[in-house]
Protein backbone atom coordinates (compact mmCIF):
# COMPACT_ATOMS: atom_id res chain seq x y z
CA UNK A 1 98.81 106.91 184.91
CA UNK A 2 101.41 109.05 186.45
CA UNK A 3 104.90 109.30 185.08
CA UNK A 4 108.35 108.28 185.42
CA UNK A 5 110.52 110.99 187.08
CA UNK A 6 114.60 111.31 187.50
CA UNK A 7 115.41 109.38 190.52
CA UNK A 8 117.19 111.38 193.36
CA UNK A 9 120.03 108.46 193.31
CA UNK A 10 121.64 106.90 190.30
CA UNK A 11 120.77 103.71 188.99
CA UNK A 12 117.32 104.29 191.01
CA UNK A 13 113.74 103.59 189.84
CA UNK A 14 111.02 105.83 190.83
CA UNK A 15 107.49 106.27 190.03
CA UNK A 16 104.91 108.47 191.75
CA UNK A 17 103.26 106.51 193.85
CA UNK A 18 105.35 103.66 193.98
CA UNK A 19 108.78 104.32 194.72
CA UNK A 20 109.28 102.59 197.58
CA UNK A 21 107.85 99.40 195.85
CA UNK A 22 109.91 99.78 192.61
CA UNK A 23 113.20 100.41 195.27
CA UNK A 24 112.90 97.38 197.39
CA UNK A 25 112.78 95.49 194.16
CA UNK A 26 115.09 96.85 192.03
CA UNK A 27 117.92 98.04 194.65
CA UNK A 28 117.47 96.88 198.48
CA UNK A 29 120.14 94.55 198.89
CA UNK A 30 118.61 93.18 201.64
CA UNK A 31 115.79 91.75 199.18
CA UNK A 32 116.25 88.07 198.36
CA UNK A 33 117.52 87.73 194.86
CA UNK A 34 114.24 87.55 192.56
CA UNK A 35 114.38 84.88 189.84
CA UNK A 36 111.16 85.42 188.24
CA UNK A 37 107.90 87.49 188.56
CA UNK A 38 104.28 87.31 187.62
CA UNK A 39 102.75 89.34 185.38
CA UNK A 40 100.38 90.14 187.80
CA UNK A 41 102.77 91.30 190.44
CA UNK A 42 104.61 93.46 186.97
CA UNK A 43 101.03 94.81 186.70
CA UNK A 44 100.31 96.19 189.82
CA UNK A 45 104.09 97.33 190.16
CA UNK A 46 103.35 99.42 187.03
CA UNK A 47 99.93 100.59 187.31
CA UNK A 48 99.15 99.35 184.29
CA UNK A 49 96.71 96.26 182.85
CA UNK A 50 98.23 93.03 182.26
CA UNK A 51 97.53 93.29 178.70
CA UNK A 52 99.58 96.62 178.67
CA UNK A 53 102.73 95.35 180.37
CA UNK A 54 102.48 91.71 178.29
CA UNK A 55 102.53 93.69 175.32
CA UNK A 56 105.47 95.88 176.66
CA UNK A 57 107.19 93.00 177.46
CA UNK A 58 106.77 91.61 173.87
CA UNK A 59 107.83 94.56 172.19
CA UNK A 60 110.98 94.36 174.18
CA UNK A 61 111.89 91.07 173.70
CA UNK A 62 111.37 89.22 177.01
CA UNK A 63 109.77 85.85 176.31
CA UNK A 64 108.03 84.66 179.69
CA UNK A 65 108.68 81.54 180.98
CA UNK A 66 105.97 78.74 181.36
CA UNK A 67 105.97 76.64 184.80
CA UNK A 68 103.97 73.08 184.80
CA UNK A 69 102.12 71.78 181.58
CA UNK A 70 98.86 73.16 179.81
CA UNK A 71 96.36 75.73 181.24
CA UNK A 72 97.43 74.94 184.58
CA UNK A 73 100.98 76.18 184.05
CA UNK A 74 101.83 79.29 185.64
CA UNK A 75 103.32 82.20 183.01
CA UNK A 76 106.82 83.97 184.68
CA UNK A 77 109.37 86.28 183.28
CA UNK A 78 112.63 86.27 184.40
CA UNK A 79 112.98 89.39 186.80
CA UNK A 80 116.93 90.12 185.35
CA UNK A 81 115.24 90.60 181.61
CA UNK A 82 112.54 92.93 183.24
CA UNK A 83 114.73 94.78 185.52
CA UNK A 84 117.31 95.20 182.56
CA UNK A 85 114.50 96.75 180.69
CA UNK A 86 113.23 98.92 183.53
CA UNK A 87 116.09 100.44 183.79
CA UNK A 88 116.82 101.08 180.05
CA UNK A 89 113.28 103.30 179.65
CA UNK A 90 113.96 106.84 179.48
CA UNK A 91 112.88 109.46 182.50
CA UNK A 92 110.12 112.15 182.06
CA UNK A 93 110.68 115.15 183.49
């Protein structure tokens, strides 16, 4: 998995690879306001398995959020929580 580098603008998220994805989430404007994300989408965003970034997410603190009753309900996290904590992880050179 590649690593997290210093962004070339404050308060920017980049990751090799996926910077412009990580961007247009976390700091286009023009983006519609996310309330909540799958941990799917977090996943793929993160190029890392489900498992990984639901444990992640655990270990920080951020409870998901459960849509609809039983095994039909779909699992979401509230994208504020995981953008707080995206942007609290530190930067590898």
């Amino acid at each position: 998995m590649a690593a997290w580098r210093q962004p070339e603008q404050p308060g920017l998220l980049y990751h090799d690879g996926m910077s412009a994805k990580l961007t247009t989430l976390v700091e286009n404007p023009a983006v519609p306001e996310r309330l909540t994300v799958s941990l799917k989408t977090l996943a793929k965003l993160l190029d890392a398995h489900r498992s990984s970034v639901r444990r992640w997410l655990s270990q920080a603190g951020i409870r998901p959020i459960s849509l609809g009753r039983g095994f039909n309900g779909a699992i979401r996290y509230r994208w504020r929580d995981v953008e707080d904590w995206l942007r609290s992880r530190d930067y590898v050179s």
